[in-house]
PDB file of N, CA and C in Angstrom:
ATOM      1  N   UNK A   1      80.104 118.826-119.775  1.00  0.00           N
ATOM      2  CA  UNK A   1      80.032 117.729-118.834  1.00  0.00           C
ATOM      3  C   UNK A   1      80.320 116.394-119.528  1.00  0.00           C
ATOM      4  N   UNK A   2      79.876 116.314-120.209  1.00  0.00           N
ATOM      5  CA  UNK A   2      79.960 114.989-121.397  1.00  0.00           C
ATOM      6  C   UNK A   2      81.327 114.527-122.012  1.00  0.00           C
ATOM      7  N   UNK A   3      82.206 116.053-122.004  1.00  0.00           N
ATOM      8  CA  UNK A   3      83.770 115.785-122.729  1.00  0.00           C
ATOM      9  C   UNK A   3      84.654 115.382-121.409  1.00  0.00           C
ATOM     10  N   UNK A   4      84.227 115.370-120.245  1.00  0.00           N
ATOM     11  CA  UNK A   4      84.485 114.800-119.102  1.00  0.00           C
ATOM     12  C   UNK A   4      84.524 113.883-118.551  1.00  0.00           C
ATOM     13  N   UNK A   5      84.221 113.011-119.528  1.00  0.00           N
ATOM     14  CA  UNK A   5      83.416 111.505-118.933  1.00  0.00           C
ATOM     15  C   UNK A   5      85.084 110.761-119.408  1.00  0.00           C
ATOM     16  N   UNK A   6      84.395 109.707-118.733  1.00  0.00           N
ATOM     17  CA  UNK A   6      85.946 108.852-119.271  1.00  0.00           C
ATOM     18  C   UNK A   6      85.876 108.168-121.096  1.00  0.00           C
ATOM     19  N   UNK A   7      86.808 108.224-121.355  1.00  0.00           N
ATOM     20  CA  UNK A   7      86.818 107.643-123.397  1.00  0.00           C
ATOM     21  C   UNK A   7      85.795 106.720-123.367  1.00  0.00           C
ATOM     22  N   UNK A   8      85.682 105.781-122.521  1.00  0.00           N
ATOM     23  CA  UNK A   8      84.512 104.812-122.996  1.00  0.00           C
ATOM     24  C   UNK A   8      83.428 104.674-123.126  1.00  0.00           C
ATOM     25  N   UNK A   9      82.962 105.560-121.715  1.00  0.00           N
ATOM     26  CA  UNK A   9      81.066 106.293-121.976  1.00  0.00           C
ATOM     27  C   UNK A   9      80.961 107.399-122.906  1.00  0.00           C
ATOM     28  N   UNK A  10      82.341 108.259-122.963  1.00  0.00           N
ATOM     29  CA  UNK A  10      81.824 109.453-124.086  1.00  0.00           C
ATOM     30  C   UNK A  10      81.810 108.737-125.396  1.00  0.00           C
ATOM     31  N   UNK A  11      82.546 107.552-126.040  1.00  0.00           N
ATOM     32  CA  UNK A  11      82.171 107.107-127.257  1.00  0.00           C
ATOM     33  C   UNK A  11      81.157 106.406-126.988  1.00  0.00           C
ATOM     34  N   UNK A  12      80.547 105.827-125.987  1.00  0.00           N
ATOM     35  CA  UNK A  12      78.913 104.893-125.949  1.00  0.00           C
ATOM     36  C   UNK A  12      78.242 106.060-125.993  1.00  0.00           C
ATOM     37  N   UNK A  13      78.096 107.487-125.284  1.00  0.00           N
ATOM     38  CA  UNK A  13      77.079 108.020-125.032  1.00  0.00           C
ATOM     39  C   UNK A  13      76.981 108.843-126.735  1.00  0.00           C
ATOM     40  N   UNK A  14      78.006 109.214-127.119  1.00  0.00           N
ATOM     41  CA  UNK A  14      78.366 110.374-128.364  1.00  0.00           C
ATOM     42  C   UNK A  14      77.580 108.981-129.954  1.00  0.00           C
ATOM     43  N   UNK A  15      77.606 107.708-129.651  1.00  0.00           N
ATOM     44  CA  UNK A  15      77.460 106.769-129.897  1.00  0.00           C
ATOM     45  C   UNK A  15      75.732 106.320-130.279  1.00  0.00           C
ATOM     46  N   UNK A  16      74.878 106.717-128.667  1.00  0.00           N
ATOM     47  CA  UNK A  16      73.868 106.354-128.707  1.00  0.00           C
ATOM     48  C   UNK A  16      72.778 107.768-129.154  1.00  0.00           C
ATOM     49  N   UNK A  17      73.963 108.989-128.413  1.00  0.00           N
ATOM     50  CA  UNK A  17      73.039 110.455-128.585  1.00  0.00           C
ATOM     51  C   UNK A  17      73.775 110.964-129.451  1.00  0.00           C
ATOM     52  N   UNK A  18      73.901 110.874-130.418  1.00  0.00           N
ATOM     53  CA  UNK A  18      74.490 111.538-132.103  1.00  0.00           C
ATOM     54  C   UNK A  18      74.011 113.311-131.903  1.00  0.00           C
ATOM     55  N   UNK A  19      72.875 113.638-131.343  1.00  0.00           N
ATOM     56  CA  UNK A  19      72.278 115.149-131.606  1.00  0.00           C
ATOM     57  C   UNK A  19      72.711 116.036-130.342  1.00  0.00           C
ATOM     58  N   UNK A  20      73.478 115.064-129.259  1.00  0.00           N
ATOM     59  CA  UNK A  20      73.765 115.778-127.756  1.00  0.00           C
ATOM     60  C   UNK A  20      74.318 116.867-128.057  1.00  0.00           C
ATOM     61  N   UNK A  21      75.188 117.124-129.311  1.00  0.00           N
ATOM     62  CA  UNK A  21      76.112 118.605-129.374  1.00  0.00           C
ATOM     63  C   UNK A  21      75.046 119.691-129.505  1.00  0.00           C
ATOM     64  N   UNK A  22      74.139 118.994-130.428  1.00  0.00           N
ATOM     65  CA  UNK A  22      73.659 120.181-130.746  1.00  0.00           C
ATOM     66  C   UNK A  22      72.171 120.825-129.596  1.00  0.00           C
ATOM     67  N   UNK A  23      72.217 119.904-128.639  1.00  0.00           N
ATOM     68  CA  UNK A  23      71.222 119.670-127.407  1.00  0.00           C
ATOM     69  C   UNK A  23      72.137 120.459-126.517  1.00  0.00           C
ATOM     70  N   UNK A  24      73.242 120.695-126.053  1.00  0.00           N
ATOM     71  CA  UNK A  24      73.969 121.272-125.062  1.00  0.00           C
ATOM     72  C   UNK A  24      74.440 122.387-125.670  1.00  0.00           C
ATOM     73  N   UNK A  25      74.571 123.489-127.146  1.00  0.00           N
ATOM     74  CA  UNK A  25      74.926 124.135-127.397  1.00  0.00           C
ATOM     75  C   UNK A  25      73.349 124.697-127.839  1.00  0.00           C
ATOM     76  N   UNK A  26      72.511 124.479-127.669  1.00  0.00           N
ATOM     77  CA  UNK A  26      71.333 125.336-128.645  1.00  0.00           C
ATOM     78  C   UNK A  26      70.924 126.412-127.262  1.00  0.00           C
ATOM     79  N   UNK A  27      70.778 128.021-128.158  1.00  0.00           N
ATOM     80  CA  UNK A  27      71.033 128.561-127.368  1.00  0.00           C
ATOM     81  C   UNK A  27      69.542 129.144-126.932  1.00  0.00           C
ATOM     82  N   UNK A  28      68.644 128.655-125.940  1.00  0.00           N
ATOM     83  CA  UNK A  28      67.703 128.499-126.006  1.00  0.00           C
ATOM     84  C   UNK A  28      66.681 130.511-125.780  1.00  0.00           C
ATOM     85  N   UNK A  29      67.598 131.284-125.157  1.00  0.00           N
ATOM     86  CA  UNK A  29      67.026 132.530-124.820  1.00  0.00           C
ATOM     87  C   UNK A  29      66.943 133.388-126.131  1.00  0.00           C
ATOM     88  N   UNK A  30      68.513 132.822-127.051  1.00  0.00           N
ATOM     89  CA  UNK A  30      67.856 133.671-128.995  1.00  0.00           C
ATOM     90  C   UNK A  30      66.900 132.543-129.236  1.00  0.00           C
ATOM     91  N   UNK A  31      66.440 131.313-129.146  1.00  0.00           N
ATOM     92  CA  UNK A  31      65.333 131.228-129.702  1.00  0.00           C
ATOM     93  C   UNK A  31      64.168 132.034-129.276  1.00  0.00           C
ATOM     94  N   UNK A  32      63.676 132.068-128.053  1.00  0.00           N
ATOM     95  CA  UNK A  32      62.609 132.398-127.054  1.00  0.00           C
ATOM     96  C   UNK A  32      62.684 134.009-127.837  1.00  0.00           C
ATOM     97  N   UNK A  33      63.630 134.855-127.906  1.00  0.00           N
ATOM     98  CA  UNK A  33      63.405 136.001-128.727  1.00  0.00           C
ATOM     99  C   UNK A  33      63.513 136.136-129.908  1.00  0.00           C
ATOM    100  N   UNK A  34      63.936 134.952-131.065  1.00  0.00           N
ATOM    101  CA  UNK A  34      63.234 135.207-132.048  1.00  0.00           C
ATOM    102  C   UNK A  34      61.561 134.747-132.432  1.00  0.00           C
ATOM    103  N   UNK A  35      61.317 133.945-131.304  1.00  0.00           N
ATOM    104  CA  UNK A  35      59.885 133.611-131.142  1.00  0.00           C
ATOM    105  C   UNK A  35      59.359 134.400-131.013  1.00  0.00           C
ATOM    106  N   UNK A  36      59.780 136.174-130.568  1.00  0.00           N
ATOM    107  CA  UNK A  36      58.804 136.801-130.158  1.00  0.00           C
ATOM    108  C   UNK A  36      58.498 137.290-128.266  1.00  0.00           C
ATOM    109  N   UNK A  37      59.513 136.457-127.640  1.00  0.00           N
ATOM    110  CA  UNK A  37      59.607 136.693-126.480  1.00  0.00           C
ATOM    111  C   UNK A  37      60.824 137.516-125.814  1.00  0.00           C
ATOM    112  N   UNK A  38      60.254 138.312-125.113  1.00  0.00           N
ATOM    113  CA  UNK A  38      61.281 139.151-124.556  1.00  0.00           C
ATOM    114  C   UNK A  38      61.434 138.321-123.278  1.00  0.00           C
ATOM    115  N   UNK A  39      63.068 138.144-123.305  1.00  0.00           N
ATOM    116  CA  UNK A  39      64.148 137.661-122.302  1.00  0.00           C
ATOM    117  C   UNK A  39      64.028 138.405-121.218  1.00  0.00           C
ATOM    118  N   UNK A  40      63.290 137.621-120.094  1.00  0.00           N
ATOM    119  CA  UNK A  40      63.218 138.384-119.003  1.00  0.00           C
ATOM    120  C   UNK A  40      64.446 137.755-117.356  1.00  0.00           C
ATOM    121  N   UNK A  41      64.967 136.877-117.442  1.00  0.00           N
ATOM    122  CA  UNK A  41      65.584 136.205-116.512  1.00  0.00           C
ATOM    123  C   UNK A  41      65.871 134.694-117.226  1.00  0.00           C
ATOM    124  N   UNK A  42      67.557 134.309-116.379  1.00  0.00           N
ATOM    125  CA  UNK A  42      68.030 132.712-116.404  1.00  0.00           C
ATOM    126  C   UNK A  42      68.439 133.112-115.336  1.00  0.00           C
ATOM    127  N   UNK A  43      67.504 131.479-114.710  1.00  0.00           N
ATOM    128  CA  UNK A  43      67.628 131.345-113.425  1.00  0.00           C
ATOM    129  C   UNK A  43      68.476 130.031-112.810  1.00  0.00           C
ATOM    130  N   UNK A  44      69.511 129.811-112.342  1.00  0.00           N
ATOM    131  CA  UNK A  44      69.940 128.603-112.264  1.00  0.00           C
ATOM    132  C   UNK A  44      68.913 127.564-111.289  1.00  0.00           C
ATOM    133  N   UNK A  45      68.675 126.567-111.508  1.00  0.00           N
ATOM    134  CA  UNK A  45      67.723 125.772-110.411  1.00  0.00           C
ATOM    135  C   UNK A  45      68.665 124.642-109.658  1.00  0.00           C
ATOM    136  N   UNK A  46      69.717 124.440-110.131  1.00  0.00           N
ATOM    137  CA  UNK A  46      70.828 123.384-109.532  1.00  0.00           C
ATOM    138  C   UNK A  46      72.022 123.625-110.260  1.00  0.00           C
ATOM    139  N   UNK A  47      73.159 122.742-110.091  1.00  0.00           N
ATOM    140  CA  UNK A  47      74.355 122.866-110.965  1.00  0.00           C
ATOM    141  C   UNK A  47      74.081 122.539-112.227  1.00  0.00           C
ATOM    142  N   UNK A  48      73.596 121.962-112.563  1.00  0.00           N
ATOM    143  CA  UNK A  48      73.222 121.620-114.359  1.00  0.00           C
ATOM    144  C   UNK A  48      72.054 121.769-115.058  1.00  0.00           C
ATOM    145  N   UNK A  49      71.223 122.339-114.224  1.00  0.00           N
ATOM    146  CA  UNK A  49      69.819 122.843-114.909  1.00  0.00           C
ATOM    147  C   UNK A  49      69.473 124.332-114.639  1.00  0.00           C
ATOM    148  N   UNK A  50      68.798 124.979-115.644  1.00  0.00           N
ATOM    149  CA  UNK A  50      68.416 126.327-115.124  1.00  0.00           C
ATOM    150  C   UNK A  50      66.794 126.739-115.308  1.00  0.00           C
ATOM    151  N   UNK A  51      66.173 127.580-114.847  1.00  0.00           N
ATOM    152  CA  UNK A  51      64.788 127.970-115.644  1.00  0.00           C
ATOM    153  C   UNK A  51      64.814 128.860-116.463  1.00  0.00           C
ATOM    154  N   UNK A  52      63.600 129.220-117.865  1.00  0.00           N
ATOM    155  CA  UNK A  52      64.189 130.703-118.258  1.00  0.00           C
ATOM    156  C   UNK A  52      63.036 130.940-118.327  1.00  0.00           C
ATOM    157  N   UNK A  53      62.514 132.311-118.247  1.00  0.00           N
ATOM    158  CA  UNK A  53      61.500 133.053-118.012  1.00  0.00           C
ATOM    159  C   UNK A  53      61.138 133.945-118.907  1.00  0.00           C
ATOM    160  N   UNK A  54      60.359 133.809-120.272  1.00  0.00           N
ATOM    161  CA  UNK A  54      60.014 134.946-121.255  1.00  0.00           C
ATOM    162  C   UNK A  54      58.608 135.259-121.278  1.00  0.00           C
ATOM    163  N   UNK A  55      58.310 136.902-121.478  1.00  0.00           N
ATOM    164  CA  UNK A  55      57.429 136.908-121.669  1.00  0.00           C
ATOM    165  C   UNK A  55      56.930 137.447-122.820  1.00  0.00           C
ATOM    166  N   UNK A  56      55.733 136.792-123.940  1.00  0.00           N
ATOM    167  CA  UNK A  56      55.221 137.133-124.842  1.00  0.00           C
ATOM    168  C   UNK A  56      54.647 138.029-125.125  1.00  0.00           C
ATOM    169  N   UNK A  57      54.816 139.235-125.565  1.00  0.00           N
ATOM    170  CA  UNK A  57      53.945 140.944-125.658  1.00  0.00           C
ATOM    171  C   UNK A  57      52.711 140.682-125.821  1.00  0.00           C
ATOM    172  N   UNK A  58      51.789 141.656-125.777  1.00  0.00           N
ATOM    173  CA  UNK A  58      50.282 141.633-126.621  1.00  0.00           C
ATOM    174  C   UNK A  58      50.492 141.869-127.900  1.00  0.00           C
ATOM    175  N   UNK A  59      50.073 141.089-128.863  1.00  0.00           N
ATOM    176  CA  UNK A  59      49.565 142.390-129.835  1.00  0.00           C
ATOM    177  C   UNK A  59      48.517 142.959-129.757  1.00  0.00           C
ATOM    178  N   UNK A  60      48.933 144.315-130.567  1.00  0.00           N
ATOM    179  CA  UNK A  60      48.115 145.182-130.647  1.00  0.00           C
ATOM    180  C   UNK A  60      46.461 144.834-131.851  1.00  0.00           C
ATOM    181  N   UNK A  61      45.709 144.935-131.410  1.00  0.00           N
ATOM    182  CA  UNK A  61      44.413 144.627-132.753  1.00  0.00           C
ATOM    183  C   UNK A  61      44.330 145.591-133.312  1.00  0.00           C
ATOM    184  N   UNK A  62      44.735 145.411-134.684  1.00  0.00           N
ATOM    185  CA  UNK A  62      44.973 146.561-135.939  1.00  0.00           C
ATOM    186  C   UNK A  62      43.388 146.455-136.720  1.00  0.00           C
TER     187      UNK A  62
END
């Protein structure tokens, strides 16, 4: 959405938000499962936002 903008807000915005690449590419469902959460649903909630839904196992008491 951002490489869309016209040259002058994408160099103000790329300008003011230096970390946006890495904010629109982080891939948030391998984090949630290397946290430990199993990927249960992505849900879109509008055109540019979505929900995601993981759920955390029990552990077992060893």
């Amino acid at each position: 959405m951002i490489q869309n903008l016209p040259p002058v807000l994408f160099t103000l915005m790329k300008s003011t938000e230096p970390w946006s690449d890495d904010y629109y590419t982080f891939e948030v469902e391998t984090a949630l499962e290397a946290a430990g959460f199993d990927h249960q649903a992505t849900v879109a909630t509008d055109p540019r936002h979505r929900a995601i839904i993981g759920i955390k196992p029990l552990q077992e008491l060893g």
